[in-house]
Protein backbone atom coordinates (compact mmCIF):
# COMPACT_ATOMS: atom_id res chain seq x y z
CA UNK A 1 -29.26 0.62 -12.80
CA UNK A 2 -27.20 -1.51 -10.38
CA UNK A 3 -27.24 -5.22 -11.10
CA UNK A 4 -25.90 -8.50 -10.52
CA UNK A 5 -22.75 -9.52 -12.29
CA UNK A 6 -22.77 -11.19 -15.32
CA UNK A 7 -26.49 -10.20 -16.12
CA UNK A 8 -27.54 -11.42 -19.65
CA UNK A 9 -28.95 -8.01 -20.13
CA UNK A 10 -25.69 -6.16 -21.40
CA UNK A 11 -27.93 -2.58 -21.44
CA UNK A 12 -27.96 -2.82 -18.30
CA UNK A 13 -24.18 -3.87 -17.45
CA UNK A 14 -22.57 -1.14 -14.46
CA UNK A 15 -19.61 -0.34 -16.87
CA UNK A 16 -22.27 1.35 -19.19
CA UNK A 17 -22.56 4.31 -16.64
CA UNK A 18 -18.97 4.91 -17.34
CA UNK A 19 -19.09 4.73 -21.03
CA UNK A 20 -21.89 6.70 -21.26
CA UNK A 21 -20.05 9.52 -19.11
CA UNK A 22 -17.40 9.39 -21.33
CA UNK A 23 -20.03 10.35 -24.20
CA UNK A 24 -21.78 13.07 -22.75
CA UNK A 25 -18.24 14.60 -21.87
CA UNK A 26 -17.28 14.75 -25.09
CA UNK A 27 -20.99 15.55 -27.01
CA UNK A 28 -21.64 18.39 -24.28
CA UNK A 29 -18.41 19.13 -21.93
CA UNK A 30 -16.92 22.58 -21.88
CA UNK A 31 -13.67 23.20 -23.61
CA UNK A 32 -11.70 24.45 -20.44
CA UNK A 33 -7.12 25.09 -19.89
CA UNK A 34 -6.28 23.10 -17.17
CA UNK A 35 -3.32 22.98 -14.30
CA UNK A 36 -1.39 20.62 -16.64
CA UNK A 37 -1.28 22.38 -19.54
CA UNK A 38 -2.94 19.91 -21.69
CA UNK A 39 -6.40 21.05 -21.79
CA UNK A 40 -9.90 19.21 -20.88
CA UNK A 41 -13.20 18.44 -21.95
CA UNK A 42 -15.48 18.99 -18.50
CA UNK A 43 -18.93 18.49 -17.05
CA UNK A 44 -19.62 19.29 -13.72
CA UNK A 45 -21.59 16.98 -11.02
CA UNK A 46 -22.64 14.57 -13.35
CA UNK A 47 -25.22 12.28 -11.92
CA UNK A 48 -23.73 9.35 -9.48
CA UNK A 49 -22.02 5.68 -10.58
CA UNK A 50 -23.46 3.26 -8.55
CA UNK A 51 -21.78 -0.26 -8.77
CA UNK A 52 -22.99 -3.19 -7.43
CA UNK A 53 -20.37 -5.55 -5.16
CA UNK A 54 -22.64 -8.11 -4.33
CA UNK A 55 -21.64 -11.43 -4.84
CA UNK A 56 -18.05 -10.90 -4.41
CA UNK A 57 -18.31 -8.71 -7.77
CA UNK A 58 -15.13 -6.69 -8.38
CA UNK A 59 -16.15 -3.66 -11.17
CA UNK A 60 -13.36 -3.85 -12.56
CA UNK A 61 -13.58 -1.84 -16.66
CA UNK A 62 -13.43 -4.62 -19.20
CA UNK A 63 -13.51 -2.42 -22.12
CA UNK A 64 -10.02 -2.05 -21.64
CA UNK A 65 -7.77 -4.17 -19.51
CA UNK A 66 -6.63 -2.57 -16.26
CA UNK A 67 -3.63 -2.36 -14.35
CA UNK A 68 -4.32 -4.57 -11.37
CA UNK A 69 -1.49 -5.02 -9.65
CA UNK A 70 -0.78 -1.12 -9.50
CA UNK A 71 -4.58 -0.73 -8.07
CA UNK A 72 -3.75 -3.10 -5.47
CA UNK A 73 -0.18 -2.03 -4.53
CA UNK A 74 -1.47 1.82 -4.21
CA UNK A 75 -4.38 0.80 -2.62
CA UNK A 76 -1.87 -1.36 0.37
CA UNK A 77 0.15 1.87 0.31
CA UNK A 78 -2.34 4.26 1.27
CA UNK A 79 -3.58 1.95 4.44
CA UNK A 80 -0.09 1.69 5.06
CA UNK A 81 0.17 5.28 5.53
CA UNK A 82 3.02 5.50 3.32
CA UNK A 83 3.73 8.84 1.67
CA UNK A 84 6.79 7.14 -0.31
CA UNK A 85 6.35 6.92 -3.81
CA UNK A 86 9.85 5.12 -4.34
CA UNK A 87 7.98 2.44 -2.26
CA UNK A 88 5.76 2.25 -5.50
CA UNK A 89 8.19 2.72 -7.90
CA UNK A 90 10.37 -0.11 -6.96
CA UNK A 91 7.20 -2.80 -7.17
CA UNK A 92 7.40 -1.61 -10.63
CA UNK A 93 4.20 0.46 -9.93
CA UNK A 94 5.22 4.22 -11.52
CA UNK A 95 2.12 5.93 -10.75
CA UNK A 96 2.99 8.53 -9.05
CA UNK A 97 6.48 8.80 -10.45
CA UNK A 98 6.03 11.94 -11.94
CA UNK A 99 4.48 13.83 -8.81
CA UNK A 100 7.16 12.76 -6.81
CA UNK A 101 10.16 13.82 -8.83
CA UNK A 102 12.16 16.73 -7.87
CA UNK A 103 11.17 18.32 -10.52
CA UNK A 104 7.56 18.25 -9.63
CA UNK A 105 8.42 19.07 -6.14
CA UNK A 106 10.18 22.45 -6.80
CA UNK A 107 7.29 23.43 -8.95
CA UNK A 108 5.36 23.14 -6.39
CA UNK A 109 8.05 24.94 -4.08
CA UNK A 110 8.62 21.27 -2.51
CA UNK A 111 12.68 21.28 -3.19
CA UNK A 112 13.53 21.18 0.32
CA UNK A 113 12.02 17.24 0.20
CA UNK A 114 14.32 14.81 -1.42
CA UNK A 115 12.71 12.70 -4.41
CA UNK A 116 9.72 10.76 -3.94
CA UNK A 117 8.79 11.95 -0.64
CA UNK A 118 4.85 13.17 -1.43
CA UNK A 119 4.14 14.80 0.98
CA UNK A 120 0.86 14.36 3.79
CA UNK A 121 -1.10 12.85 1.42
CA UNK A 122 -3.98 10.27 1.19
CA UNK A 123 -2.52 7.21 3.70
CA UNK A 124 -0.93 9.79 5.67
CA UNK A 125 -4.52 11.35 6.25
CA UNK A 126 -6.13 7.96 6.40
CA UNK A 127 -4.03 7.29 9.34
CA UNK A 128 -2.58 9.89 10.94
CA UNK A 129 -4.99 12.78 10.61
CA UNK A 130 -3.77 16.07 12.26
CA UNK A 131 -0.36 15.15 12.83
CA UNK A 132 2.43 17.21 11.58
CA UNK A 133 3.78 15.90 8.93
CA UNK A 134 8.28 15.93 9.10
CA UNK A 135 8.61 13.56 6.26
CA UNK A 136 8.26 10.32 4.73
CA UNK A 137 10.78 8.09 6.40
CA UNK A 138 9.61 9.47 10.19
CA UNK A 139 7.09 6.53 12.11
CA UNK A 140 3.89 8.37 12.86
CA UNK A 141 2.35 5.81 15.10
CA UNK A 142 0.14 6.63 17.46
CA UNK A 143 0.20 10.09 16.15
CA UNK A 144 -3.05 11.81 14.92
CA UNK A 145 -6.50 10.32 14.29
CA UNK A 146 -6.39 6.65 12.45
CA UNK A 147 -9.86 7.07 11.01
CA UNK A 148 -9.84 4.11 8.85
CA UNK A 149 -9.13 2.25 12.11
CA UNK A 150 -12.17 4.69 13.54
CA UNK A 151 -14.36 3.72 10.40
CA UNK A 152 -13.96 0.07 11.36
CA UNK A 153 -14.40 0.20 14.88
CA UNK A 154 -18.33 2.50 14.24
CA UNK A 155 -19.00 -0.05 11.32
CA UNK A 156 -18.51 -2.87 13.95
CA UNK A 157 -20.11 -1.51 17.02
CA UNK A 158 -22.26 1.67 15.86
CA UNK A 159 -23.36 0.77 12.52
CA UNK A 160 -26.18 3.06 12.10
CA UNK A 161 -23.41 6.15 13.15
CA UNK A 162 -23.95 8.42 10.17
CA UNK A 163 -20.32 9.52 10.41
CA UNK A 164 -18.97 6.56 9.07
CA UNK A 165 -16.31 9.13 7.21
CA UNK A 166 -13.06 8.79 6.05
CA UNK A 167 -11.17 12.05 5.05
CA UNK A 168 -8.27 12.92 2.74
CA UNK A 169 -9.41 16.70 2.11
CA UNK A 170 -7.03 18.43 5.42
CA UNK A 171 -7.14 22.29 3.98
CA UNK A 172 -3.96 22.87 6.72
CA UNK A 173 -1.64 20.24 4.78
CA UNK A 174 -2.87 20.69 0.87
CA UNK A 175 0.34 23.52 0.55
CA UNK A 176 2.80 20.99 1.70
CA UNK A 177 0.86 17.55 -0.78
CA UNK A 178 2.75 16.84 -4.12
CA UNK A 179 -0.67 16.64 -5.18
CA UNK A 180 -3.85 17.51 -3.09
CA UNK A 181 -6.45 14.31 -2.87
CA UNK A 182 -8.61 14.11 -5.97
CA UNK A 183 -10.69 11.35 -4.37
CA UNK A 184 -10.97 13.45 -0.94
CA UNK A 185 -13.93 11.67 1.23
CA UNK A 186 -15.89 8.14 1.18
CA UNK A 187 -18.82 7.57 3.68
CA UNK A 188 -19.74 3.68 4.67
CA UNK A 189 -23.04 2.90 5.26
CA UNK A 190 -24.30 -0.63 6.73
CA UNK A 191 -27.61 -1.88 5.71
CA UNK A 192 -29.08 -3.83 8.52
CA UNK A 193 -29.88 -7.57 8.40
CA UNK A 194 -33.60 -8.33 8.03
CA UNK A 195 -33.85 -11.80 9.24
CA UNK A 196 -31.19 -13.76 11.42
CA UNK A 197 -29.60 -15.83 8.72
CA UNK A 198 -28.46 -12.35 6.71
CA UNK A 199 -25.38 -10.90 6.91
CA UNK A 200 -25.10 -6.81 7.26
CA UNK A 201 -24.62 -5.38 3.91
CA UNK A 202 -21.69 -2.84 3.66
CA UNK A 203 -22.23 0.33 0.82
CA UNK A 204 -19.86 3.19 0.30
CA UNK A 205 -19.97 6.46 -1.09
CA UNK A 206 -17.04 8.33 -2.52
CA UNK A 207 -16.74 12.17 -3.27
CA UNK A 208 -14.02 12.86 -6.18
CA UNK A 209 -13.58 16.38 -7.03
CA UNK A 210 -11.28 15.98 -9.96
CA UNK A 211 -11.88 13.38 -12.34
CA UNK A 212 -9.78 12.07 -15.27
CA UNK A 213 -12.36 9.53 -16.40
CA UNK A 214 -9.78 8.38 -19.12
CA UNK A 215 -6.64 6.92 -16.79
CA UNK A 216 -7.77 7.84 -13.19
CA UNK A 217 -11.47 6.76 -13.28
CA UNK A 218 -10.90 2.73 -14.31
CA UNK A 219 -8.48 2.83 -10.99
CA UNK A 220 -10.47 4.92 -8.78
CA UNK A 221 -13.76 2.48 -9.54
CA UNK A 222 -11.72 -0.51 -8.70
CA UNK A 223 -9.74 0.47 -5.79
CA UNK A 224 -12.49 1.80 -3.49
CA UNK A 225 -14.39 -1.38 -4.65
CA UNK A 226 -11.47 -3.24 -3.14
CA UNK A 227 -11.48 -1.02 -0.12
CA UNK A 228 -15.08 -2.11 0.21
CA UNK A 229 -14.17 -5.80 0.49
CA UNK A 230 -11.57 -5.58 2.63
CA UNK A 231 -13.57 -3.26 5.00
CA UNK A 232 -16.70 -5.80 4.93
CA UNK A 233 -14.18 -8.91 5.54
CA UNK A 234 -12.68 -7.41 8.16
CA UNK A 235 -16.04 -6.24 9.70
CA UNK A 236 -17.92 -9.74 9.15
CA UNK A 237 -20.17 -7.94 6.53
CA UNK A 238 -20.86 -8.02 2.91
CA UNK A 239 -19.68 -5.53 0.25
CA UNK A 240 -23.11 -4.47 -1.45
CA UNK A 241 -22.69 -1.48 -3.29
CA UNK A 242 -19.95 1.37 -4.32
CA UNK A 243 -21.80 4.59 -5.24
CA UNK A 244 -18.75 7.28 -6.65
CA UNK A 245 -20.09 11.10 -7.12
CA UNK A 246 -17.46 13.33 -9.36
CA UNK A 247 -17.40 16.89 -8.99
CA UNK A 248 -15.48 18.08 -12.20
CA UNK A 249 -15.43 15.17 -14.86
CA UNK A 250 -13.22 15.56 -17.52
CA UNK A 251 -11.27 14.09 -20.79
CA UNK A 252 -7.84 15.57 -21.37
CA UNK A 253 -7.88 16.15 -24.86
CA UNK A 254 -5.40 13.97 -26.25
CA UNK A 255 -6.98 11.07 -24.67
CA UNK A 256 -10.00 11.63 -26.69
CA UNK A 257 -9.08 9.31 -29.78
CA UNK A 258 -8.15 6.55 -27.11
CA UNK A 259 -11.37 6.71 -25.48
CA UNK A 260 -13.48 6.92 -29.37
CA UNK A 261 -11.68 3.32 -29.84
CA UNK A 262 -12.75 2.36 -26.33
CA UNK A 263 -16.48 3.48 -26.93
CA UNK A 264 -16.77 0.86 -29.94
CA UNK A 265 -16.66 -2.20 -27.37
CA UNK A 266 -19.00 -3.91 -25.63
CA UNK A 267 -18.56 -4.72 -22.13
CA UNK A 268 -18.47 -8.18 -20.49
CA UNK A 269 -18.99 -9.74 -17.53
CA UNK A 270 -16.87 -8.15 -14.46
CA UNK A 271 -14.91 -10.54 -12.74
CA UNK A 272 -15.10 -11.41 -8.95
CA UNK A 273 -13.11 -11.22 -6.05
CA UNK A 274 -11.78 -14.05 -3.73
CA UNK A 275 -9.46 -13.95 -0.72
CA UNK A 276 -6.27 -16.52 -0.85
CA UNK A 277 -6.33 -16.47 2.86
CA UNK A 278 -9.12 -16.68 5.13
CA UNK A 279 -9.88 -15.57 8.34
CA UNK A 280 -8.07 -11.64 7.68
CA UNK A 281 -9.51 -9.58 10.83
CA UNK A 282 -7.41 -6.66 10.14
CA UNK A 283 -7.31 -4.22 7.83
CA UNK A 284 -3.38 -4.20 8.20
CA UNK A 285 -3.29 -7.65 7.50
CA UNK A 286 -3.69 -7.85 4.03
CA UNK A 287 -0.96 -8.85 1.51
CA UNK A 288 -0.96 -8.37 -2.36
CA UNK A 289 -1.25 -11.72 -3.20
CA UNK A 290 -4.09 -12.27 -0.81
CA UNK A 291 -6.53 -10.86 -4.10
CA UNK A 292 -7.34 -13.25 -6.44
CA UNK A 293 -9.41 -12.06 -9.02
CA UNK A 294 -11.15 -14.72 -11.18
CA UNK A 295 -12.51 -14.79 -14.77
CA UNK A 296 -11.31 -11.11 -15.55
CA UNK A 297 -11.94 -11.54 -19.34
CA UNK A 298 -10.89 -7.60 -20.33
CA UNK A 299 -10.27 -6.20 -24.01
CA UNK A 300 -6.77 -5.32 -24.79
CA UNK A 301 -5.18 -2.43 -22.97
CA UNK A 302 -5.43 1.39 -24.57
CA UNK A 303 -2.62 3.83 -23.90
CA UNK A 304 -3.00 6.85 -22.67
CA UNK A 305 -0.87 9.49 -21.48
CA UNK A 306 -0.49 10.78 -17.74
CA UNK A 307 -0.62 14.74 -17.32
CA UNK A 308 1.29 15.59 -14.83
């Protein structure tokens, strides 16, 4: 059940549809190899996480503290259009480190592109749909479809357009991605004012068909509830609700005695969002300090390791 943040009711707190994910995986998920080599535990389609973002609420995990600033610098990146991951790497941000070495990128017969250079993936898609990709350092404006730009523009002037879509699944330019888009597609959906004083209410919908709910999840969750802000601020509407529907859910196994210690704690209240600056009317516009995030009360971090 969606609700407010900081309900009394912990039951019914929005990180509990996580947790409880995380449970089922592991009481009922198929044993299954995997592209990494480390091996997963997997359900398929589980039933959606719906998190509310009303009230400036930011779902950001508390049962384990989260790496914020990387959330926010990837999530700048990708409506940059940037395809760089030394860009990344040098804000101290190594995400994506390991995809864009060149040993990654000959395994994935990538050697002709020097290190770091990803490929057309997620911004690249985001803003430069059907353009042919030459490399990371080339300027792709004006090339190819900007449909976050596209997104913005329907949410502001056709807001009952039920192709409110923005795409990072391109089945032409997956063979020459580092790493094809795990979260591929998000739809926006405004809910209509009912009386004159209300604001439109902004709700998205992601699609992710591979899902690492142990490290990818608690950023995923986070970063297209960010997306959601920024989209509503720029827009003049109000972030309402993140719904996020995974297609194969999984646990690599050797995060499973990391996430049993992570299942033991309660969550608390999620913290909320608030913009340094005000008056941001474009989505390009936004700077990583501009997030402040306020009474973000998380337990203690949990490592995990990255498969790669």
């Amino acid at each position: 059940m969606t609700t407010t943040n900081g309900t009394p009711d912990n039951a019914q707190h929005d990180e509990n549809q996580y947790l409880d994910l995380i449970k089922r995986v592991l009481d009922t998920g198929e044993v299954r190899p995997d592209r990494t080599g480390t091996g997963t535990i997997s359900l398929f389609a589980p039933p959606s996480l719906r998190f509310c973002l009303a009230n400036s609420t930011l779902p950001l995990l508390t049962t384990k503290r989260t790496f914020l600033r990387g959330i926010i610098e990837e999530l700048l990146w990708f409506i940059q259009g940037s395809t760089n991951s030394k860009l990344l790497s040098q804000k101290g941000v190594k995400i994506w480190d390991g995809n864009g070495s060149k040993e990654f990128l000959e395994k994935r017969g990538l050697g002709h592109r020097r290190e770091g250079d990803l490929g057309p993936v997620y911004g690249f898609q985001w803003r430069h749909f059907g353009a042919d990709y030459i490399d990371c350092d080339t300027d792709y404006k004006g090339m190819g479809v900007d449909q976050l730009q596209e997104c913005i523009r329907k949410i502001k002037e056709d807001p009952t357009d039920r192709r409110i879509i923005l795409s990072a699944w391109n089945p032409k330019d997956i063979p020459s991605m580092a790493l094809p888009p795990c979260h591929l597609m998000c739809q926006f959906y405004v809910h209509l004012p009912t009386t004159e004083s209300q604001k439109p209410r902004l709700s998205c919908l992601m699609y992710q068909r591979s899902a690492d709910l142990g490290l990818g999840i608690p950023f995923n969750i986070a970063s297209y509830a960010l997306l959601t802000h920024m989209i509503a601020q720029v827009t003049g509407t109000e972030a309402h609700e993140l719904v996020i529907q995974l297609g194969d859910a999984h646990v690599y196994r050797d995060h499973v005695d990391a996430l049993q210690e992570q299942l033991q704690r309660s969550p608390r209240p999620f913290p909320t969002l608030r913009w340094k600056r005000e008056g941001i009317n474009s989505i390009d516009g936004f700077a990583a300090d501009d997030f402040i995030i306020e009474n973000y009360n998380p337990y203690p971090p949990i490592a995990m390791k990255m498969s790669v």
